[in-house]
PDB file of N, CA and C in Angstrom:
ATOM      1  N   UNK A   1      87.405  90.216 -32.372  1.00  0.00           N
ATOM      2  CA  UNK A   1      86.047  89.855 -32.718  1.00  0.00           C
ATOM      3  C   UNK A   1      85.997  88.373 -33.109  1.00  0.00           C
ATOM      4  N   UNK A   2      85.002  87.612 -33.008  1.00  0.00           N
ATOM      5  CA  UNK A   2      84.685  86.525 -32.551  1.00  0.00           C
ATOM      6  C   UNK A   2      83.736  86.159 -34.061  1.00  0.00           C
ATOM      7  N   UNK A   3      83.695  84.963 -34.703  1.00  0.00           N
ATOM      8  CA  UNK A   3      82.622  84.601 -35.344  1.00  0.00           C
ATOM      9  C   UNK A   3      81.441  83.994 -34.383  1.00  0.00           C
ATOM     10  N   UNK A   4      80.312  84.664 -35.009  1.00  0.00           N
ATOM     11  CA  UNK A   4      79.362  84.107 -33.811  1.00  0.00           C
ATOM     12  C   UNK A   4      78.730  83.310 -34.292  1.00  0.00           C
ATOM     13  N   UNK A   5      77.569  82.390 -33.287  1.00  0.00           N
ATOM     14  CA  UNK A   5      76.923  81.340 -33.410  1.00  0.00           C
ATOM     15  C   UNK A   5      76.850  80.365 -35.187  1.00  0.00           C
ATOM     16  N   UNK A   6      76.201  81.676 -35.513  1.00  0.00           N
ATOM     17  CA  UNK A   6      75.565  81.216 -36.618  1.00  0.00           C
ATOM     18  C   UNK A   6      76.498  81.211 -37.850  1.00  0.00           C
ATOM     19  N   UNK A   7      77.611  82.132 -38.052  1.00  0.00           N
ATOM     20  CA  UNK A   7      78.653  81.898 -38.356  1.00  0.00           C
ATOM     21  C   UNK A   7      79.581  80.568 -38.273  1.00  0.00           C
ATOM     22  N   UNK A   8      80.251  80.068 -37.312  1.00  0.00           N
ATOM     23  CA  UNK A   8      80.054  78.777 -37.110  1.00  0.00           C
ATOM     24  C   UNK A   8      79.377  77.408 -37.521  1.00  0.00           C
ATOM     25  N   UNK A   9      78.264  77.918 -37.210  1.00  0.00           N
ATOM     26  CA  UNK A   9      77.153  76.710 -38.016  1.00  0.00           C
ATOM     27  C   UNK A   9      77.216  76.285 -39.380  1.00  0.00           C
ATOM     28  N   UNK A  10      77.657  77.576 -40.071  1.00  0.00           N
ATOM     29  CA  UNK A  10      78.008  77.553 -41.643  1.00  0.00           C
ATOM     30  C   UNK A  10      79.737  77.176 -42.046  1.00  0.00           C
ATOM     31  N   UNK A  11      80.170  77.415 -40.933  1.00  0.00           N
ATOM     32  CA  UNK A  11      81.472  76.593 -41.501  1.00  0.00           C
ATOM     33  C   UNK A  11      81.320  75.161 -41.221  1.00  0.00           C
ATOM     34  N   UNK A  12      80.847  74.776 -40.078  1.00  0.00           N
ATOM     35  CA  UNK A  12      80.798  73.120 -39.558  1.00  0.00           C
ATOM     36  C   UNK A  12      79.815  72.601 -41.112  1.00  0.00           C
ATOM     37  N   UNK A  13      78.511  73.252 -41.583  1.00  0.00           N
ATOM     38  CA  UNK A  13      78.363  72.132 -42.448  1.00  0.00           C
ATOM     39  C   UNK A  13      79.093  72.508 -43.830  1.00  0.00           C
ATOM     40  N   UNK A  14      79.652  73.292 -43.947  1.00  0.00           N
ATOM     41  CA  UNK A  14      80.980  73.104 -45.333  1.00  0.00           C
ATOM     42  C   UNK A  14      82.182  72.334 -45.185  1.00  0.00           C
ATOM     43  N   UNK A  15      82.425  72.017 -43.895  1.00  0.00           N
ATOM     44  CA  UNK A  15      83.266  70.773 -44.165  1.00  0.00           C
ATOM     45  C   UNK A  15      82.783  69.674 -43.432  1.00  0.00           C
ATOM     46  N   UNK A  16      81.543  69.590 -43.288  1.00  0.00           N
ATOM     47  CA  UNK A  16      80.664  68.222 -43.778  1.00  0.00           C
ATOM     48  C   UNK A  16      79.920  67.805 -42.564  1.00  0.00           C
ATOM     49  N   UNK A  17      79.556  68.426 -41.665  1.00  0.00           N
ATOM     50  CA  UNK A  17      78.685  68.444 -40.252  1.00  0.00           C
ATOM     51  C   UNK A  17      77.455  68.304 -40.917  1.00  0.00           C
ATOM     52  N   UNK A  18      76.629  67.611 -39.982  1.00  0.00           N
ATOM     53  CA  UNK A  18      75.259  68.240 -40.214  1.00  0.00           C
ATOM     54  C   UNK A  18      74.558  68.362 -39.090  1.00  0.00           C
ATOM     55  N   UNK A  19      73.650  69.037 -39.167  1.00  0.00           N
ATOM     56  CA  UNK A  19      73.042  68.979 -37.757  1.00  0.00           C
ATOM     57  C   UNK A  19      71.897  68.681 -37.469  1.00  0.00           C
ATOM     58  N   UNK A  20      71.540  68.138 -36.172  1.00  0.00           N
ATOM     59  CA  UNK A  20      70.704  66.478 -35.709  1.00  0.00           C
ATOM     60  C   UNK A  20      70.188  67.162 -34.637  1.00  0.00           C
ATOM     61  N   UNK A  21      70.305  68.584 -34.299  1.00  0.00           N
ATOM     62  CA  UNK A  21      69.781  68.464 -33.061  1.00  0.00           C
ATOM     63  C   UNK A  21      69.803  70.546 -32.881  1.00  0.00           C
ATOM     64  N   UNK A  22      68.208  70.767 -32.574  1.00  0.00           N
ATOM     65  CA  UNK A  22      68.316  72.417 -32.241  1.00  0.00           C
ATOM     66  C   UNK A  22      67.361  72.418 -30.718  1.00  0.00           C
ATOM     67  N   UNK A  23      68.109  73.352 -30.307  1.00  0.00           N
ATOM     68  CA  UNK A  23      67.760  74.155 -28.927  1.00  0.00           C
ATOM     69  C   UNK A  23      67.707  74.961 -28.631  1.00  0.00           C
ATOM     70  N   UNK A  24      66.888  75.922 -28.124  1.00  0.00           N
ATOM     71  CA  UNK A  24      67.342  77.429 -27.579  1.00  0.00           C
ATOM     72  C   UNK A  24      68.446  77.488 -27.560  1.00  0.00           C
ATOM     73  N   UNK A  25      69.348  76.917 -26.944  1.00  0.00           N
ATOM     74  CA  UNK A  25      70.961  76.745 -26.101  1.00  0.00           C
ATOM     75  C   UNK A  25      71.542  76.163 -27.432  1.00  0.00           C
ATOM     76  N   UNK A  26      71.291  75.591 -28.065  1.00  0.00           N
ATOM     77  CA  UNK A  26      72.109  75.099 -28.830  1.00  0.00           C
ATOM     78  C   UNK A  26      72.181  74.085 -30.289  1.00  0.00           C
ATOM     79  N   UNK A  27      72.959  74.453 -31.482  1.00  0.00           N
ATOM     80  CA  UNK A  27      72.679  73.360 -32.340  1.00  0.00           C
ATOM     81  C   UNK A  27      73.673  72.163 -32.159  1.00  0.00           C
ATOM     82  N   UNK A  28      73.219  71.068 -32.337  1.00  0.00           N
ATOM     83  CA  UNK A  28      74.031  69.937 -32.429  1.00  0.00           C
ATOM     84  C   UNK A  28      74.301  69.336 -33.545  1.00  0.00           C
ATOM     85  N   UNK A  29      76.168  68.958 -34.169  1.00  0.00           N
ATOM     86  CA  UNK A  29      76.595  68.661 -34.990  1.00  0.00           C
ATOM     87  C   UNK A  29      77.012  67.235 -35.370  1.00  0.00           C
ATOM     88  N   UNK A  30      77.007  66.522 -36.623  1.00  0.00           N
ATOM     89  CA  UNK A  30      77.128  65.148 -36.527  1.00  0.00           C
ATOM     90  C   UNK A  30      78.443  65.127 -37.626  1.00  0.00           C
ATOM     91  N   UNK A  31      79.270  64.265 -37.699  1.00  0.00           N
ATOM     92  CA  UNK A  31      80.138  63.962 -39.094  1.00  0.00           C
ATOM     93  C   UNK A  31      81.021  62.657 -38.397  1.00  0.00           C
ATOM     94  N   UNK A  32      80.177  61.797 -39.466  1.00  0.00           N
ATOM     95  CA  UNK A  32      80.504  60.296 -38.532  1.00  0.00           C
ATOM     96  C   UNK A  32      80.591  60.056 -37.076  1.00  0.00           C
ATOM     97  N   UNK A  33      81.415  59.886 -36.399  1.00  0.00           N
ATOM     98  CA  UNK A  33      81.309  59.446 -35.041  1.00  0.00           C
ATOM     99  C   UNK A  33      81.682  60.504 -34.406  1.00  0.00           C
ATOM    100  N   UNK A  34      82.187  61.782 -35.034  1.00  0.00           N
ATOM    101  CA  UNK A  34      82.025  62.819 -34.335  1.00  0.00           C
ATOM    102  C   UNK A  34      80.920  64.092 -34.019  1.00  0.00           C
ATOM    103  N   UNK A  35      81.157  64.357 -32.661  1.00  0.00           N
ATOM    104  CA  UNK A  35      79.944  65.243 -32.883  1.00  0.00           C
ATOM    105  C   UNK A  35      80.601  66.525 -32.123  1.00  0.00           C
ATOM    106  N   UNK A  36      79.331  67.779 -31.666  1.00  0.00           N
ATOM    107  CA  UNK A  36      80.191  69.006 -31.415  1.00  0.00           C
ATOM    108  C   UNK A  36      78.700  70.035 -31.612  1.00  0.00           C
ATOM    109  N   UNK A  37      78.810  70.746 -30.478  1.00  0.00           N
ATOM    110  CA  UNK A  37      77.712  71.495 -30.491  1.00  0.00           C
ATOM    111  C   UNK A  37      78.521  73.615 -30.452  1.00  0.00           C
ATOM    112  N   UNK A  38      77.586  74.132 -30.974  1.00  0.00           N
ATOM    113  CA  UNK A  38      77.551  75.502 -31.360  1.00  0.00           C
ATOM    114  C   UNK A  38      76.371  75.914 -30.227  1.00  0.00           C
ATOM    115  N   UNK A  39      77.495  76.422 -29.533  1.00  0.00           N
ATOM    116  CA  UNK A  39      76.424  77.378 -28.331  1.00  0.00           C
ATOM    117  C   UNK A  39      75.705  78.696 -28.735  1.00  0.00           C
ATOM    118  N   UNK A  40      74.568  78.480 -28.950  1.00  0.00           N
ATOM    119  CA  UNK A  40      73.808  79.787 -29.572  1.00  0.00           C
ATOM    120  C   UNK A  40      73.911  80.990 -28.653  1.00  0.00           C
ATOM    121  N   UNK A  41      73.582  81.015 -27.477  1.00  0.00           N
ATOM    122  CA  UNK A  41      74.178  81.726 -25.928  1.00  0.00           C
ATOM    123  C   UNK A  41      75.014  82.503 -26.208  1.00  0.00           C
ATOM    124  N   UNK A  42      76.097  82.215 -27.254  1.00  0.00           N
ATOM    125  CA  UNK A  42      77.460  83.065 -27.195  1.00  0.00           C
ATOM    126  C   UNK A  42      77.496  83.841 -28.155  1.00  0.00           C
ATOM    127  N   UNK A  43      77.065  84.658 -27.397  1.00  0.00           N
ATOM    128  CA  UNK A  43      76.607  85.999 -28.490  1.00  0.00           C
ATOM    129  C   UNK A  43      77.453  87.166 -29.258  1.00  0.00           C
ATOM    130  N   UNK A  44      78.346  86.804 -28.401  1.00  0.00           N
ATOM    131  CA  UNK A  44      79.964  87.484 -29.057  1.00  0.00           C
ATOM    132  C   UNK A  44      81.047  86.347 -29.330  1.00  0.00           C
ATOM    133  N   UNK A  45      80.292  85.187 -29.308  1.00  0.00           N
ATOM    134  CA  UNK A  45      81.394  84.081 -30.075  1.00  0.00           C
ATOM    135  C   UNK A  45      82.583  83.431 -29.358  1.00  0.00           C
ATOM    136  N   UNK A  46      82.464  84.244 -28.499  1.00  0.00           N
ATOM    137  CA  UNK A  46      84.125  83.794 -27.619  1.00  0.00           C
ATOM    138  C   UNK A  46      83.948  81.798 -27.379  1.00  0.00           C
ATOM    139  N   UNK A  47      82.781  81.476 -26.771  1.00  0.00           N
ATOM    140  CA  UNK A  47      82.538  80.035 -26.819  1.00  0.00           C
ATOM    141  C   UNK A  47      81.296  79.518 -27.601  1.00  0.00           C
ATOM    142  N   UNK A  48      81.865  79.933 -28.818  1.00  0.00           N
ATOM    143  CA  UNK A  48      80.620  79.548 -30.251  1.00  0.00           C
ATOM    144  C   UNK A  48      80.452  77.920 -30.271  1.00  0.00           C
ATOM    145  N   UNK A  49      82.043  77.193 -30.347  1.00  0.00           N
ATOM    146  CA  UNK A  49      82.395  75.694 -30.609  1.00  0.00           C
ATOM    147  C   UNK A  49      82.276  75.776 -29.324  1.00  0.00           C
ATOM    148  N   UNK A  50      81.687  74.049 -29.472  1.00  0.00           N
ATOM    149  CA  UNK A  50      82.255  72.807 -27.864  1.00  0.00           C
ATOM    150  C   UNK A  50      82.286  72.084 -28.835  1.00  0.00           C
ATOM    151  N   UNK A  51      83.833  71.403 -28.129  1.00  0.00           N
ATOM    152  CA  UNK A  51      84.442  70.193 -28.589  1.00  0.00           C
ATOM    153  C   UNK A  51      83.587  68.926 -27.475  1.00  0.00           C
ATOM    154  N   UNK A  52      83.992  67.565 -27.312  1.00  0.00           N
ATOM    155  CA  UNK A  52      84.204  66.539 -26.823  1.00  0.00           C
ATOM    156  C   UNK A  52      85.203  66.529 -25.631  1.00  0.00           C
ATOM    157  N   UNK A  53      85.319  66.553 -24.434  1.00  0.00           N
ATOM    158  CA  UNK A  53      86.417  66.638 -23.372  1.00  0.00           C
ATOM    159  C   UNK A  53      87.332  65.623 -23.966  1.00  0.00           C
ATOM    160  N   UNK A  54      86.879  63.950 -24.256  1.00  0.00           N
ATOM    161  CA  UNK A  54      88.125  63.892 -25.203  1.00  0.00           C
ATOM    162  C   UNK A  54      89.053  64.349 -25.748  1.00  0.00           C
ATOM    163  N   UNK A  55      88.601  65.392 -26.881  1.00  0.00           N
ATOM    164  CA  UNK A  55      89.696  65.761 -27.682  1.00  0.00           C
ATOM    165  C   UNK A  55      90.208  66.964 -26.962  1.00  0.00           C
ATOM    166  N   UNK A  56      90.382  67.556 -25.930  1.00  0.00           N
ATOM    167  CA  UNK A  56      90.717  68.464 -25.205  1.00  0.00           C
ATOM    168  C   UNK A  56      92.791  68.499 -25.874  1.00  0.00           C
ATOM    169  N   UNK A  57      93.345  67.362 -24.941  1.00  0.00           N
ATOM    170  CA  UNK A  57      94.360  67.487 -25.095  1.00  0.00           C
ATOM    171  C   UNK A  57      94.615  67.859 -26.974  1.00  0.00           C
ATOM    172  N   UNK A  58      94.245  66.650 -27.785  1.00  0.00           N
ATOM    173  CA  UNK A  58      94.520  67.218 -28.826  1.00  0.00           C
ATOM    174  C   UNK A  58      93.984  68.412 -29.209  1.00  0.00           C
ATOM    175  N   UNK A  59      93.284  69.324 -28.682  1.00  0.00           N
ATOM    176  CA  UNK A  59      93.069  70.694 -28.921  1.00  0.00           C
ATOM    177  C   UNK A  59      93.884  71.664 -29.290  1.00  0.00           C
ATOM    178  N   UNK A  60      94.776  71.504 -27.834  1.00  0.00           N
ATOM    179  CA  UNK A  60      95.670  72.388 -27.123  1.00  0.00           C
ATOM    180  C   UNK A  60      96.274  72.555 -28.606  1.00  0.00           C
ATOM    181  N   UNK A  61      96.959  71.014 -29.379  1.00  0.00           N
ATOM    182  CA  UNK A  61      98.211  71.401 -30.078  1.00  0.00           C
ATOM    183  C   UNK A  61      97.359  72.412 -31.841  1.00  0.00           C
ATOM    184  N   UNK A  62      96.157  72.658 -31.537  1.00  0.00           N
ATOM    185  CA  UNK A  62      95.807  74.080 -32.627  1.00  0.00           C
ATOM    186  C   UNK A  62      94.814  74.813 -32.273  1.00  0.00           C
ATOM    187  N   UNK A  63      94.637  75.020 -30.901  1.00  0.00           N
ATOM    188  CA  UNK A  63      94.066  76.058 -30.369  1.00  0.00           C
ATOM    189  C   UNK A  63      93.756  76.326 -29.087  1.00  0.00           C
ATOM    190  N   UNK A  64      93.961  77.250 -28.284  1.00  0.00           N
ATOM    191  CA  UNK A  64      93.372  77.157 -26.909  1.00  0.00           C
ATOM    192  C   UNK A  64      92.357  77.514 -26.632  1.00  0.00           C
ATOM    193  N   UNK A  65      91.782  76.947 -25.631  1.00  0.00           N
ATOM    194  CA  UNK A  65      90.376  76.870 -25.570  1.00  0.00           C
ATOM    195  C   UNK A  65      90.067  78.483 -24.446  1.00  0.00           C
ATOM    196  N   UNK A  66      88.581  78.463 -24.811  1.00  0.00           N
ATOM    197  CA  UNK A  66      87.935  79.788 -24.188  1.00  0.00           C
ATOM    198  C   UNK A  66      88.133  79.975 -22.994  1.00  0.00           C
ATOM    199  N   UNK A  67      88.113  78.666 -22.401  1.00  0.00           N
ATOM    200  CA  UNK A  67      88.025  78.465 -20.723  1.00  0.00           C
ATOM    201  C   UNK A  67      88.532  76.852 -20.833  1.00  0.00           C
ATOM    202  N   UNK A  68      88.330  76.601 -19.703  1.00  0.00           N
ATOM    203  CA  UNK A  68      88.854  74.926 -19.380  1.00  0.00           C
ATOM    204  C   UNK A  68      87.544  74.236 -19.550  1.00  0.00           C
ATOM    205  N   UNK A  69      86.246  74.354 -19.134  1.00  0.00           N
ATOM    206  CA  UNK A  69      84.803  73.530 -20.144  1.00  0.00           C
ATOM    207  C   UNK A  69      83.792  75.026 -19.732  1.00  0.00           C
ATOM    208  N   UNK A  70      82.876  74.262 -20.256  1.00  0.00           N
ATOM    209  CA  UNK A  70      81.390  74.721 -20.287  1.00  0.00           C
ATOM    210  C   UNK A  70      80.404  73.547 -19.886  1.00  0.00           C
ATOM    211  N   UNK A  71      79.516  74.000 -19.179  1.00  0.00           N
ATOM    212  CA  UNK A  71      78.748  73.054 -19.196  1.00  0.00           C
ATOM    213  C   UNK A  71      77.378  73.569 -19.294  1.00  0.00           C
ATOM    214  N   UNK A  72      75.984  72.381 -20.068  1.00  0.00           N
ATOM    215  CA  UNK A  72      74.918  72.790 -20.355  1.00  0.00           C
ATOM    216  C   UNK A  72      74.061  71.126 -20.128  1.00  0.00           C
ATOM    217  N   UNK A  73      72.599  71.664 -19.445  1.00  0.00           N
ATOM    218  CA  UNK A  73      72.069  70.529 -19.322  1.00  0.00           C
ATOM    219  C   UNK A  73      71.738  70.008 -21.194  1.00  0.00           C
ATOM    220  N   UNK A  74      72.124  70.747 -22.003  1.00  0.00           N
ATOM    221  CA  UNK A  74      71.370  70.522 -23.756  1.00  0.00           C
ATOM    222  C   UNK A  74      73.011  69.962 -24.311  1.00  0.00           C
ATOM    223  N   UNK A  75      74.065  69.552 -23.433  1.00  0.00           N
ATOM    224  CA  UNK A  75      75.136  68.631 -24.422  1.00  0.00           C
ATOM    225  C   UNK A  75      74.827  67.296 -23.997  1.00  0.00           C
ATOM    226  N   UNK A  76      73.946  66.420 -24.176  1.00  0.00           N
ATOM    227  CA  UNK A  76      73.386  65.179 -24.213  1.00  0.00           C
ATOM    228  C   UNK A  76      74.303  64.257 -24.892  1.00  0.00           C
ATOM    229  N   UNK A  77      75.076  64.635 -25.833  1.00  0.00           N
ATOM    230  CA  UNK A  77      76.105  63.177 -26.377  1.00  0.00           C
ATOM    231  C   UNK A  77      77.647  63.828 -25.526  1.00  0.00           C
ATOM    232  N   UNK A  78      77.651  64.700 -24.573  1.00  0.00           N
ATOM    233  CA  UNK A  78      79.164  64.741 -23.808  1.00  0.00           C
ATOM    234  C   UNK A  78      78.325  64.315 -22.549  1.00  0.00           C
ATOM    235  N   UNK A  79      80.044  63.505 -21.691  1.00  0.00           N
ATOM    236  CA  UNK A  79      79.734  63.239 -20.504  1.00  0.00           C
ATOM    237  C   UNK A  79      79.088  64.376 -19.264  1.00  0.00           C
ATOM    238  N   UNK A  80      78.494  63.646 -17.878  1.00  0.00           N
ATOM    239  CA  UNK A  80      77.838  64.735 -16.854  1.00  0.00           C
ATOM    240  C   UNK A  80      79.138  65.024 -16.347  1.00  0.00           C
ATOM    241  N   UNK A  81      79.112  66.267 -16.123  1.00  0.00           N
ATOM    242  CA  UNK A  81      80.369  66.717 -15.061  1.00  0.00           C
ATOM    243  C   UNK A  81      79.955  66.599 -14.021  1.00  0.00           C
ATOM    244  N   UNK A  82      80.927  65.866 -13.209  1.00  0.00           N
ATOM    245  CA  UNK A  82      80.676  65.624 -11.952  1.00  0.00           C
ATOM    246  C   UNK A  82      80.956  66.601 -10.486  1.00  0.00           C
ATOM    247  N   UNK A  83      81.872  68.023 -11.018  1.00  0.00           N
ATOM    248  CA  UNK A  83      82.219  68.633 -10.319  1.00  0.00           C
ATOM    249  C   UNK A  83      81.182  69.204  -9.953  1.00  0.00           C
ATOM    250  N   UNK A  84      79.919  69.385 -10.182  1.00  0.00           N
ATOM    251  CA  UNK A  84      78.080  70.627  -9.520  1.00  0.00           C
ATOM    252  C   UNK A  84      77.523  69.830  -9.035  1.00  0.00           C
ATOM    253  N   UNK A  85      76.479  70.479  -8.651  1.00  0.00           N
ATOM    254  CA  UNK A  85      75.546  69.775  -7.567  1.00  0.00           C
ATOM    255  C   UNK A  85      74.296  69.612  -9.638  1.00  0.00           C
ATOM    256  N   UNK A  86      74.448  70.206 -10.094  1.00  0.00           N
ATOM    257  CA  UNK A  86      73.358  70.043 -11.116  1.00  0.00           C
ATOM    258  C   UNK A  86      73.845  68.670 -12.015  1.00  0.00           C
ATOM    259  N   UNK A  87      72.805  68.287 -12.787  1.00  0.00           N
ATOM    260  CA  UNK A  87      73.106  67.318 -13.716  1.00  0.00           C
ATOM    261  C   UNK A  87      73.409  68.125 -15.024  1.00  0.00           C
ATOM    262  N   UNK A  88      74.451  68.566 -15.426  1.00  0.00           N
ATOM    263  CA  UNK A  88      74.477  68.992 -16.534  1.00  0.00           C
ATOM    264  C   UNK A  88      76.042  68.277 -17.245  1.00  0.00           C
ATOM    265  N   UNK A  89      75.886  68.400 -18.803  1.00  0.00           N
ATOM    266  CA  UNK A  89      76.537  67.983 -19.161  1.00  0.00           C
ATOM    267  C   UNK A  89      78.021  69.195 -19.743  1.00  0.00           C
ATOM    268  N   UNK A  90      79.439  68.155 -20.266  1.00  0.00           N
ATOM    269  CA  UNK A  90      80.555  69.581 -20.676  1.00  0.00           C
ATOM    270  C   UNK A  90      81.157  69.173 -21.390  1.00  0.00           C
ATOM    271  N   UNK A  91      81.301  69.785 -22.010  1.00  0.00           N
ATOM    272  CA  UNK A  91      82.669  69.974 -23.356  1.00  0.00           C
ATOM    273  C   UNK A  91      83.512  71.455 -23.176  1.00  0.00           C
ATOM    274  N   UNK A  92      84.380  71.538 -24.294  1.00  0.00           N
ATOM    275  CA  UNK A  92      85.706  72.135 -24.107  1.00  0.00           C
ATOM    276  C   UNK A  92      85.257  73.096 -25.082  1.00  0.00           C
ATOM    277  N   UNK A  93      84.906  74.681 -24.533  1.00  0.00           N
ATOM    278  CA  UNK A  93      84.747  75.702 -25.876  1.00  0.00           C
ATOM    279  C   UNK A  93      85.630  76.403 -26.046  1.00  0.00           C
ATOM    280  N   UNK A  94      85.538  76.923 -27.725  1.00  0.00           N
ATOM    281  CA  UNK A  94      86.197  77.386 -28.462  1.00  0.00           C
ATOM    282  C   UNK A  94      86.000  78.236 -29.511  1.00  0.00           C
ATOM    283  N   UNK A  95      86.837  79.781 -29.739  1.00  0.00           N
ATOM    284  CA  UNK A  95      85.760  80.769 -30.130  1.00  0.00           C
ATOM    285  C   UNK A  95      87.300  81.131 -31.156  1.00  0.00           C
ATOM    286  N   UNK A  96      86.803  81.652 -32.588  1.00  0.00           N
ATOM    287  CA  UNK A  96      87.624  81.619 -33.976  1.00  0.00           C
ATOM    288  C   UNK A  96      87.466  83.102 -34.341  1.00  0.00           C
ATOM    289  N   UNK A  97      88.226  83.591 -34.178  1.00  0.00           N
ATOM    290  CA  UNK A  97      88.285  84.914 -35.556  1.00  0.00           C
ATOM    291  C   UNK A  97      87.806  85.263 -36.741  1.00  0.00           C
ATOM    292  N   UNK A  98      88.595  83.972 -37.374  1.00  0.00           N
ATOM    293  CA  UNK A  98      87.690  84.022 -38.635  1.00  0.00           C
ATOM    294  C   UNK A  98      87.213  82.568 -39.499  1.00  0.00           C
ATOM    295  N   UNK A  99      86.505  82.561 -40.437  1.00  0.00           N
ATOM    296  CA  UNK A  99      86.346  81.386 -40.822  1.00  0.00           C
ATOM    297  C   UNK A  99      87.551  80.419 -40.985  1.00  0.00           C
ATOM    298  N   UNK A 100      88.862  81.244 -41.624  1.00  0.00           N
ATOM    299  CA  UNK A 100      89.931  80.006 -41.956  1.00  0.00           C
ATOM    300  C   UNK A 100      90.208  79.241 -40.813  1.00  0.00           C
ATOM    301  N   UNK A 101      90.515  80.174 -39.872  1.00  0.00           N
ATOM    302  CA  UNK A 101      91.317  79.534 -38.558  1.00  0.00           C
ATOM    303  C   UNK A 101      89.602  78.657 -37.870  1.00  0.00           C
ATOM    304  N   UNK A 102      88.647  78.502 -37.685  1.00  0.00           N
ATOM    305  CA  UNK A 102      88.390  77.585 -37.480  1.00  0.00           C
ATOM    306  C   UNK A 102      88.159  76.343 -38.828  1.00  0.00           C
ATOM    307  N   UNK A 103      88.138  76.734 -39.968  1.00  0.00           N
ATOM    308  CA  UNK A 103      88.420  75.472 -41.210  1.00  0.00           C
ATOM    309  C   UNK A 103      89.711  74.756 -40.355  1.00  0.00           C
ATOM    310  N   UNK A 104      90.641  75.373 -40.529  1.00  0.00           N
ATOM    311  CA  UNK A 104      92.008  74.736 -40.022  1.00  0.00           C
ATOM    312  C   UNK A 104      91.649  74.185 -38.765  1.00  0.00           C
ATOM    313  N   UNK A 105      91.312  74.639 -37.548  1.00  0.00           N
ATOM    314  CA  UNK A 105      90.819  73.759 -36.793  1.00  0.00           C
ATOM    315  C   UNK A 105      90.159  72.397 -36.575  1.00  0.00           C
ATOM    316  N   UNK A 106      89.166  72.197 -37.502  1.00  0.00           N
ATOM    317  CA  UNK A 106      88.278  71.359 -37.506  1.00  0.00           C
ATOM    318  C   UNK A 106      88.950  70.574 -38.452  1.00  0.00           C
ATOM    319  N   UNK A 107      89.393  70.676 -39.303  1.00  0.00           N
ATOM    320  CA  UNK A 107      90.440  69.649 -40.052  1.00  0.00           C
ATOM    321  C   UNK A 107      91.409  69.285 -39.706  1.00  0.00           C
ATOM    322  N   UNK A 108      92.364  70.016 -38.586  1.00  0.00           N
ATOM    323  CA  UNK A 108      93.104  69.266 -38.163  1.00  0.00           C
ATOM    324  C   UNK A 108      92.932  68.190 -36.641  1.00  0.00           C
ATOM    325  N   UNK A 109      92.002  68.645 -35.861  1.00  0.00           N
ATOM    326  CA  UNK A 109      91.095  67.633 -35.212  1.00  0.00           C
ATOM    327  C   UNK A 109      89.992  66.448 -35.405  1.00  0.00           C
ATOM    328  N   UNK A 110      89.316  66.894 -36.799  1.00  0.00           N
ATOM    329  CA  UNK A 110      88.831  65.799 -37.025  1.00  0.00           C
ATOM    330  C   UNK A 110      88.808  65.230 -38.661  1.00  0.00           C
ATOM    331  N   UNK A 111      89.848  65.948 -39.655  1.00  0.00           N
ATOM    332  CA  UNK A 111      90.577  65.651 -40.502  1.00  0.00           C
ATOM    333  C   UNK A 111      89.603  65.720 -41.541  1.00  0.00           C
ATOM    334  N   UNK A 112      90.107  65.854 -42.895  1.00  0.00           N
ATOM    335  CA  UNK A 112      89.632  66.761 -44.230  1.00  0.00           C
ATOM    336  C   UNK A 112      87.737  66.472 -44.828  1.00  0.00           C
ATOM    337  N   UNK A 113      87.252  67.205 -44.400  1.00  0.00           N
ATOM    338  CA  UNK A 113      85.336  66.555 -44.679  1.00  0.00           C
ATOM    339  C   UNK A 113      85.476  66.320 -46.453  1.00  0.00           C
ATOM    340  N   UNK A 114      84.252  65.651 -46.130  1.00  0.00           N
ATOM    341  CA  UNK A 114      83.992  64.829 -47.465  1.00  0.00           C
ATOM    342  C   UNK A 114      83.169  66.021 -48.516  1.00  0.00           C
TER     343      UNK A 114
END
């Protein structure tokens, strides 16, 4: 079992997200120059988090990801994937068990919130 959407949402702003941006599809997260959206869509959680394709590789070394990306025309601060005929944008999702293991996640990718 999967923490879902909204679950998620409440761990990102306890270690110090906030969020700048809602959609049907999705909320969008801010904490300094990083950002990171919570796919509301994922209704059993499996791809709750999208990371940044950036941080992909550093992913790998504390968690593997749901799939290799996702893509949504509503991730506006990740790059367009160029592999569709659509304009949509992708990041790298990622779906947590429980709250610790994504705390530990998010701190060790984007290091201890304020």
């Amino acid at each position: 079992m999967y923490l879902r959407p909204d679950e998620v949402a409440r761990v990102l702003e306890k270690v110090g997200f906030t969020m700048d941006e809602v959609t049907q599809k999705i909320y969008g997260y801010r904490r300094g120059d990083n950002y990171v959206y919570v796919n509301r869509e994922a209704r059993m959680g499996r791809t709750a988090l999208i990371i940044h394709p950036a941080l992909k590789e550093r992913s790998y070394l504390l968690a593997d990801p749901a799939s290799d990306i996702k893509t949504c025309d509503h991730y506006q601060q990740f790059p367009l994937y160029l592999g569709g005929d659509a304009q949509e944008h992708y990041g790298i999702p990622h779906g947590f068990s429980s709250r610790i293991a994504l705390e530990r996640f998010l701190n060790g990718l984007f290091g201890e919130g304020q």
